[in-house]
N, C-alpha and C. Protein backbone atom coordinates (compact mmCIF):
# COMPACT_ATOMS: atom_id res chain seq x y z
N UNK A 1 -16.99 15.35 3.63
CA UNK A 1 -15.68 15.92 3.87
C UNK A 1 -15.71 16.69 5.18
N UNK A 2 -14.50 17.17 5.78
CA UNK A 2 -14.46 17.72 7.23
C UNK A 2 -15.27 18.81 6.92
N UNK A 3 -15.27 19.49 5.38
CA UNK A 3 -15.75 21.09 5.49
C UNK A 3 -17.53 20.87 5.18
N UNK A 4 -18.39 19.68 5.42
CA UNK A 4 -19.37 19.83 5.33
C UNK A 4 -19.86 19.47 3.48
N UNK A 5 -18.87 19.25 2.56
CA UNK A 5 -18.86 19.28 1.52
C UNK A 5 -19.03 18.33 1.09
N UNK A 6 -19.71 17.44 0.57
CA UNK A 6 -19.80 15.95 -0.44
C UNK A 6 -18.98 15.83 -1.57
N UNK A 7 -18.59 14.73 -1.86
CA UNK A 7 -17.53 14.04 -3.07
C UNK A 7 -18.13 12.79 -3.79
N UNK A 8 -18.47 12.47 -5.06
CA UNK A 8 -18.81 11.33 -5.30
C UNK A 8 -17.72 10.15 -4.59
N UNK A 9 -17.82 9.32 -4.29
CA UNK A 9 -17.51 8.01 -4.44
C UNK A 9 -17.64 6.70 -5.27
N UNK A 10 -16.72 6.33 -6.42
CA UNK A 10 -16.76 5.86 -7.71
C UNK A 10 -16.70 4.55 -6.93
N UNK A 11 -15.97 4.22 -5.99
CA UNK A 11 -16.09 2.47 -5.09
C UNK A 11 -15.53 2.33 -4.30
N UNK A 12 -15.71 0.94 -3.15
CA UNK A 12 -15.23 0.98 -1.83
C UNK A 12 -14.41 -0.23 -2.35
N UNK A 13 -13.46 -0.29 -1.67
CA UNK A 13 -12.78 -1.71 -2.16
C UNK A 13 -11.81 -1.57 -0.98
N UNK A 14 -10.74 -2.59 -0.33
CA UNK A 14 -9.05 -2.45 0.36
C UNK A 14 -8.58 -2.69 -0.65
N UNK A 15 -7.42 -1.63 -0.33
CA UNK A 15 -5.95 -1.30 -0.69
C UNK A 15 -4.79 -1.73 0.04
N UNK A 16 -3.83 -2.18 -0.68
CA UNK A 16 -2.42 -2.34 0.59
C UNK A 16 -1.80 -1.07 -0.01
N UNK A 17 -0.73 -0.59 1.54
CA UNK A 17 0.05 -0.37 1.05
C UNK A 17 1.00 -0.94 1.66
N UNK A 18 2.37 -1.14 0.80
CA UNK A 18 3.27 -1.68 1.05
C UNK A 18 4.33 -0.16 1.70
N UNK A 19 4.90 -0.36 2.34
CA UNK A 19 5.88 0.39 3.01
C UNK A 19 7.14 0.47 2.76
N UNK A 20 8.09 1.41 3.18
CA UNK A 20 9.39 1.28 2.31
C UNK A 20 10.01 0.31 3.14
N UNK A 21 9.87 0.26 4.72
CA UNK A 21 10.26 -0.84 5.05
C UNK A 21 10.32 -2.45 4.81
N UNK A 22 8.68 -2.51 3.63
CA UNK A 22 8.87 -4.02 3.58
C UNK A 22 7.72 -4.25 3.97
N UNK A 23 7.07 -3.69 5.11
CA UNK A 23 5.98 -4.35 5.53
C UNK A 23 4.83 -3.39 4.54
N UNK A 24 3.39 -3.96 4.78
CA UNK A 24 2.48 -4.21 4.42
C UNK A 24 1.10 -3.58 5.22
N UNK A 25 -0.15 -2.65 4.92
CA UNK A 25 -1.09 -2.48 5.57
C UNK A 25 -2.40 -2.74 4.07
N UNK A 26 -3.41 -3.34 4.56
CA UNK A 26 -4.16 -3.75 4.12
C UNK A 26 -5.31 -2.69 4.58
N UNK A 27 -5.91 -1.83 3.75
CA UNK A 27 -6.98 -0.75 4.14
C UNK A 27 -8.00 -1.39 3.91
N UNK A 28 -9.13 -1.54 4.59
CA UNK A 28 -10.16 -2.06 4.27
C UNK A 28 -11.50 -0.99 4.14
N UNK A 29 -12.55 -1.71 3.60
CA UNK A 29 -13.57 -0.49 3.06
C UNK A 29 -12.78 1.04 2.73
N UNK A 30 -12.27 1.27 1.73
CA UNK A 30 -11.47 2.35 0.88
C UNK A 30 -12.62 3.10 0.29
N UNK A 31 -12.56 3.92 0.56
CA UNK A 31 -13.36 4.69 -0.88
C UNK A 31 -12.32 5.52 -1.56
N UNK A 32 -12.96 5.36 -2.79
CA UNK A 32 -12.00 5.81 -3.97
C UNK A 32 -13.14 6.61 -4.46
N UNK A 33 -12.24 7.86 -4.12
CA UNK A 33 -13.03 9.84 -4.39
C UNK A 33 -11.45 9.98 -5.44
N UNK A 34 -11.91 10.04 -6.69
CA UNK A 34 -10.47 10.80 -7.86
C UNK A 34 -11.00 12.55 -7.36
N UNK A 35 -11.75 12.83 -7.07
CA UNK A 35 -12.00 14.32 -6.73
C UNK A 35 -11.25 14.72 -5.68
N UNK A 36 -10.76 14.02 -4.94
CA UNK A 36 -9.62 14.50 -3.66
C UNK A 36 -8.22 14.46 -4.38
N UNK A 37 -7.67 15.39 -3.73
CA UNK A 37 -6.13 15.74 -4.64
C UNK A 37 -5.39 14.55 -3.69
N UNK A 38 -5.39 14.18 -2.49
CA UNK A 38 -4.59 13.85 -1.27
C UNK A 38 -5.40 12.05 -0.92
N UNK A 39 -4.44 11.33 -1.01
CA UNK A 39 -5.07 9.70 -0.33
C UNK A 39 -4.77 9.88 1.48
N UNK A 40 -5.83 10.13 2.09
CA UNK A 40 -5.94 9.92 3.31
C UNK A 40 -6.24 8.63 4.40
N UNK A 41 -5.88 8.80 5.19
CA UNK A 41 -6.00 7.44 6.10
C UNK A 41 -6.15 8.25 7.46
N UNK A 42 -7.55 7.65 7.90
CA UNK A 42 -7.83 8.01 9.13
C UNK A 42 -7.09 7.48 10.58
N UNK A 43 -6.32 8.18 11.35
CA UNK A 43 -6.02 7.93 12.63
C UNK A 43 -6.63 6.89 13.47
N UNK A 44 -8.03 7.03 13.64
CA UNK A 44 -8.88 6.59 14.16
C UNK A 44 -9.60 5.06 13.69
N UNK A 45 -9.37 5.15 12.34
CA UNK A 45 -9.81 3.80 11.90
C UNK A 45 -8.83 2.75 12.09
N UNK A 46 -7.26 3.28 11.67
CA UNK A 46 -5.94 2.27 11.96
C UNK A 46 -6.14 2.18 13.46
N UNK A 47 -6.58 2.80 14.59
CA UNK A 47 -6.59 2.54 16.25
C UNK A 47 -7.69 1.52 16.16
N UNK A 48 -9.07 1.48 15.70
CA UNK A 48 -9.71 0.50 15.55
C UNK A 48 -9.22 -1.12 15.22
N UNK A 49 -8.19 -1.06 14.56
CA UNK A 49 -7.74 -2.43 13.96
C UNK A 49 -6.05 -2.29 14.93
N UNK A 50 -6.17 -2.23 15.85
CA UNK A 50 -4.96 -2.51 16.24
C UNK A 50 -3.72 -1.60 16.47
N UNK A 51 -3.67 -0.71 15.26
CA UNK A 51 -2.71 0.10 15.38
C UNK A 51 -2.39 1.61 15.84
N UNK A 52 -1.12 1.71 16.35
CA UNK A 52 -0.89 3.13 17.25
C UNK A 52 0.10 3.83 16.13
N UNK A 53 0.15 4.92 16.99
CA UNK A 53 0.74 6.28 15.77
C UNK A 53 1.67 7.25 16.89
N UNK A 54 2.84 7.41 16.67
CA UNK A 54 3.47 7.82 17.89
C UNK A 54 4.25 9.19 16.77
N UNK A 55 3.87 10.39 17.47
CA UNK A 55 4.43 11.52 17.00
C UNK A 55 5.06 12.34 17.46
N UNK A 56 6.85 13.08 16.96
CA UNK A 56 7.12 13.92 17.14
C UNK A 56 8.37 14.16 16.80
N UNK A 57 8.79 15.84 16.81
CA UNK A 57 9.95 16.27 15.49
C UNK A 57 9.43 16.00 14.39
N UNK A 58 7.92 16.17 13.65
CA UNK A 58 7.90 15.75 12.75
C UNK A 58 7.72 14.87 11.71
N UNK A 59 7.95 13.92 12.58
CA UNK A 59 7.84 12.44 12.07
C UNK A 59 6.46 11.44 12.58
N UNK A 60 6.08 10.50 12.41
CA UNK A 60 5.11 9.64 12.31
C UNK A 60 5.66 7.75 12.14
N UNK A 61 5.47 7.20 12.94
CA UNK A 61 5.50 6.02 13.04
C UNK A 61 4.25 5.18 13.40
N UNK A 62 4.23 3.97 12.60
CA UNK A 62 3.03 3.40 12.66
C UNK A 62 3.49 1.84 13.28
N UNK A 63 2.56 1.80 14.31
CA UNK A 63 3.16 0.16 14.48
C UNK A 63 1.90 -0.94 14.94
N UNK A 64 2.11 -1.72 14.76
CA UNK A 64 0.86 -2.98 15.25
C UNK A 64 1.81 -4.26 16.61
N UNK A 65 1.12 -4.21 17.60
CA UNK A 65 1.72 -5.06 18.14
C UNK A 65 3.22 -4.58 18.91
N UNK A 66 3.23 -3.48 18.98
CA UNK A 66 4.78 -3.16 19.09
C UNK A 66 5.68 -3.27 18.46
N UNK A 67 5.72 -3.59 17.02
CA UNK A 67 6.26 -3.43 16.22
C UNK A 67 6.09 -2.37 14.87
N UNK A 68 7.52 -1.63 14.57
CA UNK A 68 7.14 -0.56 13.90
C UNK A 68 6.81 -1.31 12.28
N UNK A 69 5.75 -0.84 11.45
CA UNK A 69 5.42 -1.24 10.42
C UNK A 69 5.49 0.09 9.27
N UNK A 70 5.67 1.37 9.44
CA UNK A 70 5.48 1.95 8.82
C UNK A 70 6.19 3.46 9.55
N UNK A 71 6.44 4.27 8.31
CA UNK A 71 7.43 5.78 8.87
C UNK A 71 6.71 6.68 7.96
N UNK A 72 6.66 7.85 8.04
CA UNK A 72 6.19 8.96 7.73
C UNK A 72 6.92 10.28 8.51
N UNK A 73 6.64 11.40 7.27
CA UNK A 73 7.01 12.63 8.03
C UNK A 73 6.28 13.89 7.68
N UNK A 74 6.39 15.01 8.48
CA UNK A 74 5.15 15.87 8.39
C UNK A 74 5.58 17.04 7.05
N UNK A 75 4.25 16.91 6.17
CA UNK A 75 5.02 18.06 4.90
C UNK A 75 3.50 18.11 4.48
N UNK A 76 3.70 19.92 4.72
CA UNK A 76 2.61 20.76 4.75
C UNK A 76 1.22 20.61 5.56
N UNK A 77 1.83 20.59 6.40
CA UNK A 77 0.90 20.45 7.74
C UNK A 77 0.24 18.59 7.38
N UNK A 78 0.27 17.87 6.87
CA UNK A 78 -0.04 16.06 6.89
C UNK A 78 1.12 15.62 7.07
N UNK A 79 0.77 14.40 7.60
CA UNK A 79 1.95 13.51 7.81
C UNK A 79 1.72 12.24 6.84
N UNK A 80 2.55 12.67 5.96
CA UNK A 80 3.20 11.79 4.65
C UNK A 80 3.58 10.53 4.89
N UNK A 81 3.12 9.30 4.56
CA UNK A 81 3.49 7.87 5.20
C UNK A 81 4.88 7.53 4.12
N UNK A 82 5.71 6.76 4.04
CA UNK A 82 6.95 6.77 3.39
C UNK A 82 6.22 5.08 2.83
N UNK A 83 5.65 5.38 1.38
CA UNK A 83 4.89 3.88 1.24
C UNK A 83 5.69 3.79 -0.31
N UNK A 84 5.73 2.60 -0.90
CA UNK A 84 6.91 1.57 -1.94
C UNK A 84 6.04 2.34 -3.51
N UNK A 85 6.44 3.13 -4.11
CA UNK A 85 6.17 3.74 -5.28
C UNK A 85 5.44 2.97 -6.26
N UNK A 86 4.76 2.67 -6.32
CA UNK A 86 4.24 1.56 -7.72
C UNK A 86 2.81 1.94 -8.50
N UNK A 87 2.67 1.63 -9.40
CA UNK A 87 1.89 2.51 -10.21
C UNK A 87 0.73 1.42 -10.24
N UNK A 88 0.61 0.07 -10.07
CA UNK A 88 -0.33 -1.02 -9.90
C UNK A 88 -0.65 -1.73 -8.30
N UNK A 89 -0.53 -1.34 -7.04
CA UNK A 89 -0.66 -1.80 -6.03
C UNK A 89 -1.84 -3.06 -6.15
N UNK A 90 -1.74 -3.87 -5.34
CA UNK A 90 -2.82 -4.89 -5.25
C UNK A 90 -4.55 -3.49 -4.66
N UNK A 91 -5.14 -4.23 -5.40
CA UNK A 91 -6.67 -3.03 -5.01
C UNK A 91 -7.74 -4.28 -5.57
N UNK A 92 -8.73 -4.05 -4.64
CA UNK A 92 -9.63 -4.94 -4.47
C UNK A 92 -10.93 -4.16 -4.15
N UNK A 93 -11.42 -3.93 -5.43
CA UNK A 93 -12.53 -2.36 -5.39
C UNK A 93 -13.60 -3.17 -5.74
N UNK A 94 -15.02 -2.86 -5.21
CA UNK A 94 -16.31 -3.49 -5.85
C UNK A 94 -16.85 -1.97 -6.00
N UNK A 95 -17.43 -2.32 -7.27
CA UNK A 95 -18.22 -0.99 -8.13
C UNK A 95 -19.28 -1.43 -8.91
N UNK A 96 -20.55 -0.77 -8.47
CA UNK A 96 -21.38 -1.25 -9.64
C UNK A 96 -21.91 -2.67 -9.62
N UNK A 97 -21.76 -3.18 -8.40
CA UNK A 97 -22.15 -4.82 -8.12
C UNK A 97 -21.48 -5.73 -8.50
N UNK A 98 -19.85 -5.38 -9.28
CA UNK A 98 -18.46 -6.49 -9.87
C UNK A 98 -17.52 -6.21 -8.84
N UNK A 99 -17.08 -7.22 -8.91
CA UNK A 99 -15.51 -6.61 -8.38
C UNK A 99 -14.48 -6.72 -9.40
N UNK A 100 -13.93 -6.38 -8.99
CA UNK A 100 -12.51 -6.22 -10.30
C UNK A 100 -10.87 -6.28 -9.18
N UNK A 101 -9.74 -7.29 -9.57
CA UNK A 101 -8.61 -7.47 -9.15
C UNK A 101 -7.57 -6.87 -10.29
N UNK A 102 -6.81 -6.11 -9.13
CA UNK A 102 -5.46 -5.45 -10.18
C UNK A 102 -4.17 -5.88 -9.49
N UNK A 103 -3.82 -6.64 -9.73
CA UNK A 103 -2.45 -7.51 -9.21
C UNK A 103 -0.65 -7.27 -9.51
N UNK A 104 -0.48 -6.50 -9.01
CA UNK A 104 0.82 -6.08 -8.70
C UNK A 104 1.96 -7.00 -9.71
N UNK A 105 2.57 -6.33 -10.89
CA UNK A 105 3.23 -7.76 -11.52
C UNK A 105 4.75 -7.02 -11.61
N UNK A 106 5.17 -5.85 -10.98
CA UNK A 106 6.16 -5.37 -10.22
C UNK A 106 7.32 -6.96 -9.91
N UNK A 107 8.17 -7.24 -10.62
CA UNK A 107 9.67 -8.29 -9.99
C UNK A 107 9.93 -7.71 -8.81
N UNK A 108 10.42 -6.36 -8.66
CA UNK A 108 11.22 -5.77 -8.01
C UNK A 108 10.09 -5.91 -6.23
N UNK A 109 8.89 -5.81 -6.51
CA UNK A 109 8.17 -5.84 -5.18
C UNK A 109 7.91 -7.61 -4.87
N UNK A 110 7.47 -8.57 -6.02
CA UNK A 110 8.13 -9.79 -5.56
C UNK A 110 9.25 -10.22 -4.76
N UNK A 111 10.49 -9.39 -5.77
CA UNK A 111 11.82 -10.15 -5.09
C UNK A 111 11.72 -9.71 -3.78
N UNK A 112 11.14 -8.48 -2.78
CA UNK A 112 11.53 -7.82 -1.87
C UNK A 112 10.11 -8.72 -0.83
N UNK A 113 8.72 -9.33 -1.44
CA UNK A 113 8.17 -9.88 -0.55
C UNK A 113 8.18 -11.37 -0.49
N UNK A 114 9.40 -11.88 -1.07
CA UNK A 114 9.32 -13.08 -1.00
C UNK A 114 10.94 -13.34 -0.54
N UNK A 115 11.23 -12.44 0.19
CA UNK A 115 12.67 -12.74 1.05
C UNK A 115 13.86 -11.79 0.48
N UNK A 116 13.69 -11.14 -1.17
CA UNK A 116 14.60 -11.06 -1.87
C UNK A 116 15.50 -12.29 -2.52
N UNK A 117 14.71 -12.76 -2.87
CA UNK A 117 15.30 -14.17 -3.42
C UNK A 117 15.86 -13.72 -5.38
N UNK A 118 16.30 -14.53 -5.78
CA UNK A 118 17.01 -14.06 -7.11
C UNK A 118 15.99 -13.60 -8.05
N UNK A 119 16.43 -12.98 -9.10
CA UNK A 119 15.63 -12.99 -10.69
C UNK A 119 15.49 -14.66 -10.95
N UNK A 120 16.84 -15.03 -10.88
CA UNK A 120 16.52 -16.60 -11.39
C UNK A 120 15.28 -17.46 -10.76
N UNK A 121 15.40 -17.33 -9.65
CA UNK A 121 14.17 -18.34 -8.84
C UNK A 121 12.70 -17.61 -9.28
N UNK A 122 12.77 -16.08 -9.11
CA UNK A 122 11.72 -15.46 -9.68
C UNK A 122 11.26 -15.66 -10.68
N UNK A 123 12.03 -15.65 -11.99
CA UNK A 123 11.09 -16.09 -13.44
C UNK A 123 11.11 -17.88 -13.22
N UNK A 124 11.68 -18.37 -12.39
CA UNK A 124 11.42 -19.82 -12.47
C UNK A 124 10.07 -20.18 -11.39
N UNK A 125 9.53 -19.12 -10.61
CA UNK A 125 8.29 -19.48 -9.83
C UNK A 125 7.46 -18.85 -10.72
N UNK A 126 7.91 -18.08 -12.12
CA UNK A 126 6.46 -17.95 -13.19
C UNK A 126 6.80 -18.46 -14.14
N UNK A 127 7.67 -19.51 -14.28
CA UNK A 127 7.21 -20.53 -15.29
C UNK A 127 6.83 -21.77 -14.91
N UNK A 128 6.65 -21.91 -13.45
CA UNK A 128 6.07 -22.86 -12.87
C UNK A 128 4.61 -22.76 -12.57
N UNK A 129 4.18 -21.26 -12.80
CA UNK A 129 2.84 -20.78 -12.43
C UNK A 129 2.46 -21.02 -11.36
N UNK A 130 3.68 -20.72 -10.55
CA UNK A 130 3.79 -20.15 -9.07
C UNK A 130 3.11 -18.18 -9.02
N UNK A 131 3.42 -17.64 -9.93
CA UNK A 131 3.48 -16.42 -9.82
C UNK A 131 2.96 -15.98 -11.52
N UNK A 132 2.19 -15.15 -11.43
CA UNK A 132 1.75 -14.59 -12.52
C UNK A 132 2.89 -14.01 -13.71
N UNK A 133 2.86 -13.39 -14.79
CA UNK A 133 3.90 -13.01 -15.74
C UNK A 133 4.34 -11.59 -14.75
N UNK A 134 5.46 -11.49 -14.87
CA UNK A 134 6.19 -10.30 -14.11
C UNK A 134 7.04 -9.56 -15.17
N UNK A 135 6.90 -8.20 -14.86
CA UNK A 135 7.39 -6.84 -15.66
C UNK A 135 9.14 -7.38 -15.15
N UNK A 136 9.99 -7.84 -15.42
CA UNK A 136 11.42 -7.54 -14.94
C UNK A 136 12.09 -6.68 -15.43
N UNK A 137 11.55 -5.60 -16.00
CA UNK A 137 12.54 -4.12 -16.21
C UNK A 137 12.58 -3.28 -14.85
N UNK A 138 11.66 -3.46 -14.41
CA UNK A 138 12.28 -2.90 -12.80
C UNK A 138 12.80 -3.82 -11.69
N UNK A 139 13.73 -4.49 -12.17
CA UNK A 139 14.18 -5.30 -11.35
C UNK A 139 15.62 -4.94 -10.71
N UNK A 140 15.99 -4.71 -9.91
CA UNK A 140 17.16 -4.16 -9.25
C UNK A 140 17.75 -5.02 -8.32
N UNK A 141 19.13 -5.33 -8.52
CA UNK A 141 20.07 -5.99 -7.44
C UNK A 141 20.03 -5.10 -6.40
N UNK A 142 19.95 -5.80 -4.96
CA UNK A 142 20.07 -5.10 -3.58
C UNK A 142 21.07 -5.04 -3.34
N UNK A 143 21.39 -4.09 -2.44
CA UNK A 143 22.99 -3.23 -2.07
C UNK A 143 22.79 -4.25 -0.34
């Protein structure tokens, strides 16, 4: 830790996160510390892979390529990334010499990464076993 302090590390795995915009960052080598109150992302590692971080008033923008991919804003001295609420994100952790997949079965983050296309086409690309079984209680018509 910055203060000189050690934390177990239970496993390294990438994480996405998905953004409220829509787009997508793929974290690679993650460690997953449950002993940290706060999920951090280093500055320096996203500049390694491409991406810049442009700050001010507060705010935080993330972009790859010149294009913005991600928004954030500053609360309590960090800058808070504005990432898609979900309680199962795709995570791809090896622990213990296994790996283990936890696959996002969220409709509502389907319909939004596959164009926003209907409920109908949606449960019809998982009964085609196009798409795994999907939760559709959070499924919401777009405004």
């Amino acid at each position: 830790m910055g203060d000189g302090n050690k934390v177990t590390v239970e496993a390294i795995g990438t994480f996405r996160l998905l953004f409220k915009i829509g787009c997508y960052l793929d974290l690679f080598e993650t460690f997953v510390a449950p002993s940290i109150r706060r999920n951090l992302i280093s500055i320096s590692v996203l500049d390694k892979y491409g991406f810049s971080c442009s700050f001010g008033n507060n705010k935080v923008s993330l972009s790859n390529n010149s294009n913005i991919v991600g928004y954030g804003s500053l609360i309590d001295n960090l800058y808070m990334i504005d990432i898609e609420r979900s309680s199962n994100e795709i995570l791809q952790i090896e622990s213990r010499g296994t790996k283990r997949k936890f696959i996002n079965n969220s409709a509502t983050l389907w319909h939004k990464r596959l164009g926003h296309i209907s409920k109908q086409r949606i449960q019809r690309l998982v009964s085609e076993g196009i798409l795994e079984p999907l939760d559709m209680s959070d499924f919401e018509v777009c405004i």
